[in-house]
Protein backbone atom coordinates (compact mmCIF):
# COMPACT_ATOMS: atom_id res chain seq x y z
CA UNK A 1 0.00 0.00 0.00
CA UNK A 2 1.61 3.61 -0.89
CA UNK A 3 2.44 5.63 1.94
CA UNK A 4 -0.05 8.54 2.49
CA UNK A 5 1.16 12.13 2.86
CA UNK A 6 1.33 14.46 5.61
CA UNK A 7 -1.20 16.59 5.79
CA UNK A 8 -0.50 20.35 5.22
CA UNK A 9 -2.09 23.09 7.47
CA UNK A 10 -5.29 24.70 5.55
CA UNK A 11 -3.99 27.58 3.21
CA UNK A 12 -0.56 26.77 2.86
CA UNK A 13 -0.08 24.33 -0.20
CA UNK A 14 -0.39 21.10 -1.21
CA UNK A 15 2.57 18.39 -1.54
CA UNK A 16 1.91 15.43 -4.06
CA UNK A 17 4.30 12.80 -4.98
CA UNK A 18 4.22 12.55 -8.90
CA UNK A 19 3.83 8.69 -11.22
CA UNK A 20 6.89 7.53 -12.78
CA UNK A 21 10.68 7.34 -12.18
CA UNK A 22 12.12 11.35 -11.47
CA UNK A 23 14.84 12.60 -10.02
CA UNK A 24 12.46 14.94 -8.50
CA UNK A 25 9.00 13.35 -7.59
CA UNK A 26 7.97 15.77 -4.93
CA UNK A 27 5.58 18.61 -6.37
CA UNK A 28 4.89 21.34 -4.27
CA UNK A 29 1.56 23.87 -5.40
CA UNK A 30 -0.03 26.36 -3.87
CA UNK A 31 -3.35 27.98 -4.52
CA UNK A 32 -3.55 31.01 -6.57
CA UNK A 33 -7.28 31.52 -7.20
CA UNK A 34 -10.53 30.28 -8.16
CA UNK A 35 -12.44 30.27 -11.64
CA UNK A 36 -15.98 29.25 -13.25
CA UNK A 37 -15.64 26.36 -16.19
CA UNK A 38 -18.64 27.55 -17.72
CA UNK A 39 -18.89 24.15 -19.69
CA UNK A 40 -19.78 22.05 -16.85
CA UNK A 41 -20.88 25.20 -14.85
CA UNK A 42 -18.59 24.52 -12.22
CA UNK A 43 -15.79 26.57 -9.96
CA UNK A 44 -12.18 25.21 -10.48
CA UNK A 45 -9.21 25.97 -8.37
CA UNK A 46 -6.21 27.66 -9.62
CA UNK A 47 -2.55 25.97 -8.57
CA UNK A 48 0.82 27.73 -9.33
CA UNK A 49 3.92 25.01 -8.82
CA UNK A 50 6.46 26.12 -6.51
CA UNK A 51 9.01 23.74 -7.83
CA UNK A 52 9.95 19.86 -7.40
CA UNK A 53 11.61 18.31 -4.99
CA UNK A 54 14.06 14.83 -4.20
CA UNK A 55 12.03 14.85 -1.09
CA UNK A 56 8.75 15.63 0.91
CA UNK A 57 10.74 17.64 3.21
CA UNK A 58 12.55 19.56 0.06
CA UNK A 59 9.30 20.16 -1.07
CA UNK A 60 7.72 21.53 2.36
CA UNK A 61 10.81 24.03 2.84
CA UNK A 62 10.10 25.14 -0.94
CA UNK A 63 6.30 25.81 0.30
CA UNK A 64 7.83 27.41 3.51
CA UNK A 65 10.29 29.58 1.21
CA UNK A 66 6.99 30.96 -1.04
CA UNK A 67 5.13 31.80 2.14
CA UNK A 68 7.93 33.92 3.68
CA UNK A 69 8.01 36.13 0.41
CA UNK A 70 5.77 35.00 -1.94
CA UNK A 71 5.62 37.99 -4.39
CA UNK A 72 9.47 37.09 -5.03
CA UNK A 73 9.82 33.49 -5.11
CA UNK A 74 9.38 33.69 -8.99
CA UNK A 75 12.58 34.92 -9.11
CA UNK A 76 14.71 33.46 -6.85
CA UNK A 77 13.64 29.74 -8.44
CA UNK A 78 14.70 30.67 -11.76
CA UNK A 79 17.04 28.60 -14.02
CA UNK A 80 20.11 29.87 -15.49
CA UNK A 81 18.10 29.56 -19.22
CA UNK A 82 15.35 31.33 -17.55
CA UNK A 83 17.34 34.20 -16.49
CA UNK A 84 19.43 34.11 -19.84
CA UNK A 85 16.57 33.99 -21.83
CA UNK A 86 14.46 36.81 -20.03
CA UNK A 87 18.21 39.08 -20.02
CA UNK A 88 18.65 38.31 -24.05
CA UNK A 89 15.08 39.30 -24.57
CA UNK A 90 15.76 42.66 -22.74
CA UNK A 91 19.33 43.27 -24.14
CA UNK A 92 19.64 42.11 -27.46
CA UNK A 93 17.65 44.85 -29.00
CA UNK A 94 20.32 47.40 -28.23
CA UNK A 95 23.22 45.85 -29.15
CA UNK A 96 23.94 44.66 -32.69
CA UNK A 97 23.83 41.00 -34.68
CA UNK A 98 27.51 40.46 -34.08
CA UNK A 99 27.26 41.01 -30.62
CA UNK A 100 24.74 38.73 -30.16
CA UNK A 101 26.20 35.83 -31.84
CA UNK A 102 29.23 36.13 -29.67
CA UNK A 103 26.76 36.13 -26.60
CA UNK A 104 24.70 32.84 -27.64
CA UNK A 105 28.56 31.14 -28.42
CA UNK A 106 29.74 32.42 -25.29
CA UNK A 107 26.15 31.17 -23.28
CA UNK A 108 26.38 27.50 -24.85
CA UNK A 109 29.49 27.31 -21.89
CA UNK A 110 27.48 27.22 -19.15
CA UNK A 111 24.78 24.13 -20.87
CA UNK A 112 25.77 21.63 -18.11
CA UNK A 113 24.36 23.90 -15.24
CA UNK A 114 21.22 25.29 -17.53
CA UNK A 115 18.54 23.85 -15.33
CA UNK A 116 20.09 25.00 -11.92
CA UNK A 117 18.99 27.61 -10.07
CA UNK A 118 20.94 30.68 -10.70
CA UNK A 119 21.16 31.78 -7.24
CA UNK A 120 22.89 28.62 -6.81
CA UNK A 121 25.53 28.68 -9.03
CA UNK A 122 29.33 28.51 -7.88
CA UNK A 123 31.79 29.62 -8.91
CA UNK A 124 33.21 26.12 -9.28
CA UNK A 125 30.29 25.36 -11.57
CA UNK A 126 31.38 27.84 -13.71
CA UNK A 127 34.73 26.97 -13.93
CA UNK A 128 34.04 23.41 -15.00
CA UNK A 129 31.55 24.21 -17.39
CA UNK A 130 34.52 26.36 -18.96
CA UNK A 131 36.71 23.33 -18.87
CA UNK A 132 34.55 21.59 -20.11
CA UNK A 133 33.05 23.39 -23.18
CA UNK A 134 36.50 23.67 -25.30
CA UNK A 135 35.81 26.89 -25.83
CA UNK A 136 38.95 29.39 -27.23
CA UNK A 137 40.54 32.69 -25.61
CA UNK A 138 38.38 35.08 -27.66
CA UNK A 139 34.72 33.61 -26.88
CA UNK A 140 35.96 32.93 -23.12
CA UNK A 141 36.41 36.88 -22.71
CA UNK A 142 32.79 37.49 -24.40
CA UNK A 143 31.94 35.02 -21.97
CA UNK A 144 32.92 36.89 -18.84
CA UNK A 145 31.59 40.23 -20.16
CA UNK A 146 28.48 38.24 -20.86
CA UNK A 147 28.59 37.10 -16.83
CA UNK A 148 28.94 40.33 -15.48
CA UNK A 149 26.11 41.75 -17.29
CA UNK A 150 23.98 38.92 -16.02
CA UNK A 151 24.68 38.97 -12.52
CA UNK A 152 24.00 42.80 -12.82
CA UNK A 153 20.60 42.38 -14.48
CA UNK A 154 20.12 39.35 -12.01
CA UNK A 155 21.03 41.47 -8.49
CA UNK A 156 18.44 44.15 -9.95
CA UNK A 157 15.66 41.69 -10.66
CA UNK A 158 15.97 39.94 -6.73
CA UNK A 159 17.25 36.75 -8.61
CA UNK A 160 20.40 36.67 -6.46
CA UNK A 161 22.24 38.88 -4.11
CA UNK A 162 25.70 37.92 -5.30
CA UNK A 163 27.88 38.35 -7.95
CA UNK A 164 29.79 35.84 -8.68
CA UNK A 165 31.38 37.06 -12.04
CA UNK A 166 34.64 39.14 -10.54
CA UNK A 167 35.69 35.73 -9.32
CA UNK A 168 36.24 34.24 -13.01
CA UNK A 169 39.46 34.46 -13.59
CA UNK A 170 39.84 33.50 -17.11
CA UNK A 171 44.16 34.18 -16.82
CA UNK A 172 44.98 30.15 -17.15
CA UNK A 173 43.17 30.42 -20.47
CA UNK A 174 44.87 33.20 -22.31
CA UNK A 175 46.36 31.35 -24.61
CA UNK A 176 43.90 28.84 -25.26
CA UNK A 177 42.70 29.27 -28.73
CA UNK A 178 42.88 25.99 -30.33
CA UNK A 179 41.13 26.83 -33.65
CA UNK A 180 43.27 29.72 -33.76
CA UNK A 181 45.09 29.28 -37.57
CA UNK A 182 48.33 31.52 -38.75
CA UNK A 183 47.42 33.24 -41.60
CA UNK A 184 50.15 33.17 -44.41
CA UNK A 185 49.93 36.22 -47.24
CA UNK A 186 49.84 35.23 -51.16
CA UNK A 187 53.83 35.75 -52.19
CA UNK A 188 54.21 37.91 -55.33
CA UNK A 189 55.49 34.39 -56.95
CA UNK A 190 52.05 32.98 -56.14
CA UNK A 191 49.78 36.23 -57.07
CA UNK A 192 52.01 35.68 -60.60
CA UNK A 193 51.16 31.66 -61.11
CA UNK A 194 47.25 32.75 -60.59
CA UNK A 195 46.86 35.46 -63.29
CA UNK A 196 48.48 32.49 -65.53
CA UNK A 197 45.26 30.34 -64.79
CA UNK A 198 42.29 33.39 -65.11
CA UNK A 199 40.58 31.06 -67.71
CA UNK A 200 39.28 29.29 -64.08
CA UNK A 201 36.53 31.17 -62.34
CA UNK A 202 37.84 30.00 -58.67
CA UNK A 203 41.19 31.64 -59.53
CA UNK A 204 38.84 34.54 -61.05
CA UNK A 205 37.59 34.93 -57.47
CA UNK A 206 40.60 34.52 -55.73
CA UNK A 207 42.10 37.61 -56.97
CA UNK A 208 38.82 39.30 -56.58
CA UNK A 209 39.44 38.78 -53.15
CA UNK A 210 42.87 39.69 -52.68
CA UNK A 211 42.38 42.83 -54.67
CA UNK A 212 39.46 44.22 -52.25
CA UNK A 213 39.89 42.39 -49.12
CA UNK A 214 36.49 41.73 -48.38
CA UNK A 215 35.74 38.48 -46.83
CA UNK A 216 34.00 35.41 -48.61
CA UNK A 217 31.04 35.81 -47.45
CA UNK A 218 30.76 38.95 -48.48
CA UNK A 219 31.99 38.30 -51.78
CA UNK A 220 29.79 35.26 -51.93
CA UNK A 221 26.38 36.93 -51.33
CA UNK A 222 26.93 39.87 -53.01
CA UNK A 223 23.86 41.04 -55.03
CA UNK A 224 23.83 42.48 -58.52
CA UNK A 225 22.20 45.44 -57.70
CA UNK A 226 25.14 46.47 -55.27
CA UNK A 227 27.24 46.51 -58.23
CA UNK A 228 28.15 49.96 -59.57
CA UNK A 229 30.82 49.09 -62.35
CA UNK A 230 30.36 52.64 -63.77
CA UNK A 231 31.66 53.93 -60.58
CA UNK A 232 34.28 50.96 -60.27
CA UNK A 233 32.87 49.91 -56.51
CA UNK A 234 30.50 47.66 -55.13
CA UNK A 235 28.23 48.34 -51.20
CA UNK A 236 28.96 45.35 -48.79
CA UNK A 237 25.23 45.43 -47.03
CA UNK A 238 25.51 42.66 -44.88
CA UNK A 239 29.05 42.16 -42.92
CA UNK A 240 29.62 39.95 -39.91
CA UNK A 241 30.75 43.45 -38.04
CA UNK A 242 28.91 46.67 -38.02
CA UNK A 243 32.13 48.55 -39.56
CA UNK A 244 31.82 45.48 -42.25
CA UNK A 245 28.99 47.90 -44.14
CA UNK A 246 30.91 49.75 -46.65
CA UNK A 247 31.67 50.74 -49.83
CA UNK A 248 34.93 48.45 -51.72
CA UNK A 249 36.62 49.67 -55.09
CA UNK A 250 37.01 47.48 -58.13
CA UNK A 251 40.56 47.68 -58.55
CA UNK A 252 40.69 47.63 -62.96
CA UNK A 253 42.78 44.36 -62.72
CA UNK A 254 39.70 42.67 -61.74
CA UNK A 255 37.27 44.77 -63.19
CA UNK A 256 36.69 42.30 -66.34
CA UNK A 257 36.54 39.26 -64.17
CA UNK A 258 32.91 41.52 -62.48
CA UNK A 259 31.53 42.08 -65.94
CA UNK A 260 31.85 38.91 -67.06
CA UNK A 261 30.03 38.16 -63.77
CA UNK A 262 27.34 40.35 -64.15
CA UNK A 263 26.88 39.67 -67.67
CA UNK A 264 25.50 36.20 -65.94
CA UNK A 265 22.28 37.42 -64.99
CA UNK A 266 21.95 35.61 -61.47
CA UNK A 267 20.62 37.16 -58.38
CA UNK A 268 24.19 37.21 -56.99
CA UNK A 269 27.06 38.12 -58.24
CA UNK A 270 29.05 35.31 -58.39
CA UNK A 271 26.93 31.88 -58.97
CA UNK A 272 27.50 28.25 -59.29
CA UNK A 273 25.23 27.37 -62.85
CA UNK A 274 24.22 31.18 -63.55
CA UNK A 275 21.18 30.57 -61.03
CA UNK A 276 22.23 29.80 -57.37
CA UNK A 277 24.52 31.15 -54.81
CA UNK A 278 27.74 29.58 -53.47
CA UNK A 279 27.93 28.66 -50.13
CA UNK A 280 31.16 28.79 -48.21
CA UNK A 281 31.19 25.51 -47.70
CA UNK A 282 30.27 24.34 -51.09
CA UNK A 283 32.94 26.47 -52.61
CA UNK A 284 35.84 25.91 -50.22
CA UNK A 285 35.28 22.06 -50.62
CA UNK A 286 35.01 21.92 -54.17
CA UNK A 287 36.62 24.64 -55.80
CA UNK A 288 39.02 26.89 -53.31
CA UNK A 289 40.73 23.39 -51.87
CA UNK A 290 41.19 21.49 -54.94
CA UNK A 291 42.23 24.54 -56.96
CA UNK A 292 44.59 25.64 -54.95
CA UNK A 293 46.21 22.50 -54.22
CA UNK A 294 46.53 22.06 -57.81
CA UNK A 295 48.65 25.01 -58.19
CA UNK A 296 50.52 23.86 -55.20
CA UNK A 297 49.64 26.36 -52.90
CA UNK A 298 48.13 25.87 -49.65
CA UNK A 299 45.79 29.14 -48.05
CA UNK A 300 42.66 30.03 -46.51
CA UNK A 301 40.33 31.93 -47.84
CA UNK A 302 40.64 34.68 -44.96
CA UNK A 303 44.41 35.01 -46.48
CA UNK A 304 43.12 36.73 -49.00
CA UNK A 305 42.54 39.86 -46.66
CA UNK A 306 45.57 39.89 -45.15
CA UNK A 307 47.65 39.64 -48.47
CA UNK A 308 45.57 42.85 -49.65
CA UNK A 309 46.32 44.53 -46.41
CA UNK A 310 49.98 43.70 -46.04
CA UNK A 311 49.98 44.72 -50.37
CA UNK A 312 48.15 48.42 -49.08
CA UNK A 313 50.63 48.65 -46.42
CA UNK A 314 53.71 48.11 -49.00
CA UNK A 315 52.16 50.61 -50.94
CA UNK A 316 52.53 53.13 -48.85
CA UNK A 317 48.82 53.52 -48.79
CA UNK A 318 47.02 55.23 -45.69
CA UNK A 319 46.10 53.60 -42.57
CA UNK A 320 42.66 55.48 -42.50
CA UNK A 321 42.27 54.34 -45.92
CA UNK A 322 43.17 50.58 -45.41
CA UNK A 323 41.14 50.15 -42.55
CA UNK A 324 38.11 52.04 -44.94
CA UNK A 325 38.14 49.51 -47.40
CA UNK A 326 38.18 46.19 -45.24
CA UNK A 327 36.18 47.48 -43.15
CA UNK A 328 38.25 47.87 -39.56
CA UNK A 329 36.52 51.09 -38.71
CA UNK A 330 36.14 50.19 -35.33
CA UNK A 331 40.18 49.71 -34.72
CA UNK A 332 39.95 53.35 -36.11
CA UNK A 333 41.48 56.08 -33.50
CA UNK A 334 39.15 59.31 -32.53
CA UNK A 335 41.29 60.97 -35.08
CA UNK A 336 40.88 58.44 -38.02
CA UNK A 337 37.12 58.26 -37.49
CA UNK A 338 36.70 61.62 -38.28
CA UNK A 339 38.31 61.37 -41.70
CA UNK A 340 36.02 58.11 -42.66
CA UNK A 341 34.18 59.91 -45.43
CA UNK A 342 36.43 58.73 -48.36
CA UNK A 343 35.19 59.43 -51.97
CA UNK A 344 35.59 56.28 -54.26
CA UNK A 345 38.65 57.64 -55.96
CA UNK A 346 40.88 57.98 -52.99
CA UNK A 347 39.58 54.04 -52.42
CA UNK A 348 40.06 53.20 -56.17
CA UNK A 349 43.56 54.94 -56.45
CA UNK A 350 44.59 52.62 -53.15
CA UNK A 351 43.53 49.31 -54.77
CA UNK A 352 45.12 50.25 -58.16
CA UNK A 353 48.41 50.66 -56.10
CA UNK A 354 48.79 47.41 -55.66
């Protein structure tokens, strides 16, 4: 025979033991009003859950705990999700795309400790969720900027009265950036052995890229209509940074290799059968990889950008003016930022330096 319940006082909750195998059986409610099912003409009660419980005594204190401030028990019981997800609704708004990317990487750290209580946290359960997520240097530092601003928005809303975040001390992880690759510049010898092979539309768009130093994506996705080949430039509208949005020069070298491009008629730019879009994996896989190890050269696509910076540079070309075109206005001083509005001669004289 199952073992009956204690009985509860009148008015202060109700304790049931739920069906099934949980790690929490114990479910403690409390009553929260009353309402008319008009089907069956009939006044239900209205329950709120407390929380769950290992035990009938857990589950009494929880009761207990609701009594002695009822009107903020809501918060105190909240997950880490729930106070993640109710911060990111109230924050994300005001910062930008980026920024919020590097939040949700930097939030998948703590997904062993999710369903805890946030007030409950240690700092010890932070510190193994960050050994144990892999995660590099740079998303580790969005990571603690992203604690701080949750304990703060946590100690306003009564969730918690400490703040654990000062005591994250990321220092034994500064150099822990294991996808971290060196990127190696296109040598003059190797710039030379491509325009040999222009016949090939990956090496086409591999100079493209090293003669604008936008990024593949960017290149990838570009639209037709952002093409201005009168002008000799081209608007980057979508950019994984803010300072990405800009305007980038045709340098003439390439400009055939764009009107033979938007002679195709596509939506984009540059497409695969004259209808649909590269992807970055699609094209690194099957054309950047196999074409470059053909000519017996080994790069990443992000070399590409730092070959037509290091080529700008040699050139004796402006900082202001290399950070313009690739789009590194936020590395700009107070001075350079005033001088960002750059016509697209001074841009197209820069790339045709090189």
């Amino acid at each position: 025979m199952a073992k009956k319940l204690r009985r509860l006082p009148n008015g202060f909750g109700w304790i049931d033991k739920l069906p099934g195998t949980r790690r929490k059986p114990y479910r403690a409610r409390v009553l929260v009003g009353k309402e008319l099912d008009m089907d069956v003409q009939k006044v239900r009660k209205k329950f709120q859950t407390v929380g769950y419980a290992e035990t009938w005594t857990d589950a009494f204190e929880l009761l207990q705990s609701y009594h002695n401030s009822p009107y903020g028990f809501e918060k105190r019981v909240m997950t880490v999700k729930e106070v993640y997800d109710e911060w990111s609704t109230d924050h994300f708004p005001i910062v930008s795309d980026s920024t919020q990317k590097g939040y949700r990487a930097a939030f998948q750290i703590l997904e062993p400790v999710y369903g805890m209580k946030f007030k409950d946290l240690t700092v010890q359960d932070i510190i193994r969720s960050i050994d144990a997520s892999g995660k590099n240097a740079p998303t580790l530092k969005r990571f603690k900027s992203m604690m701080n601003a949750l304990y703060k928005y946590a100690i306003g809303q009564g969730i918690t009265d400490r703040d654990l975040s000062s005591y994250i001390d990321l220092s034994r992880y500064r150099n822990k950036n294991p996808n971290r690759t060196e990127h190696d510049r296109f040598t003059a010898t190797e710039i030379k052995r491509l325009w040999k092979h222009t016949d090939d539309n990956t090496v086409r768009i591999i100079l493209a890229l090293i003669y604008s130093g936008v990024r593949i994506d960017e290149l990838l996705s570009l639209r037709r209509e952002d093409v201005h080949l009168d002008e000799q430039y081209f608007d980057v509208t979508h950019s994984k940074t803010d300072s990405g949005i800009r305007m980038v020069p045709i340098a003439d070298k390439v400009l055939p290799f764009y009107k033979d491009w938007m002679a195709v008629g596509a939506d984009t730019l540059i497409s695969r059968d004259g209808i649909r879009p590269y992807t970055y994996t699609t094209f690194r896989k099957y054309h950047w990889d196999p074409v470059l190890k053909s000519l017996r050269m080994h790069h990443t696509p992000h070399d590409t950008r730092h070959t037509c910076a290091s080529m700008l540079t040699e050139a004796d070309v402006k900082p202001v003016v290399i950070k313009k075109i690739l789009g590194h206005s936020a590395k700009m001083d107070v001075t350079e930022k005033v001088y960002t509005h750059l016509d697209v001669s001074t841009l197209l004289n820069a790339v045709n330096s090189i």
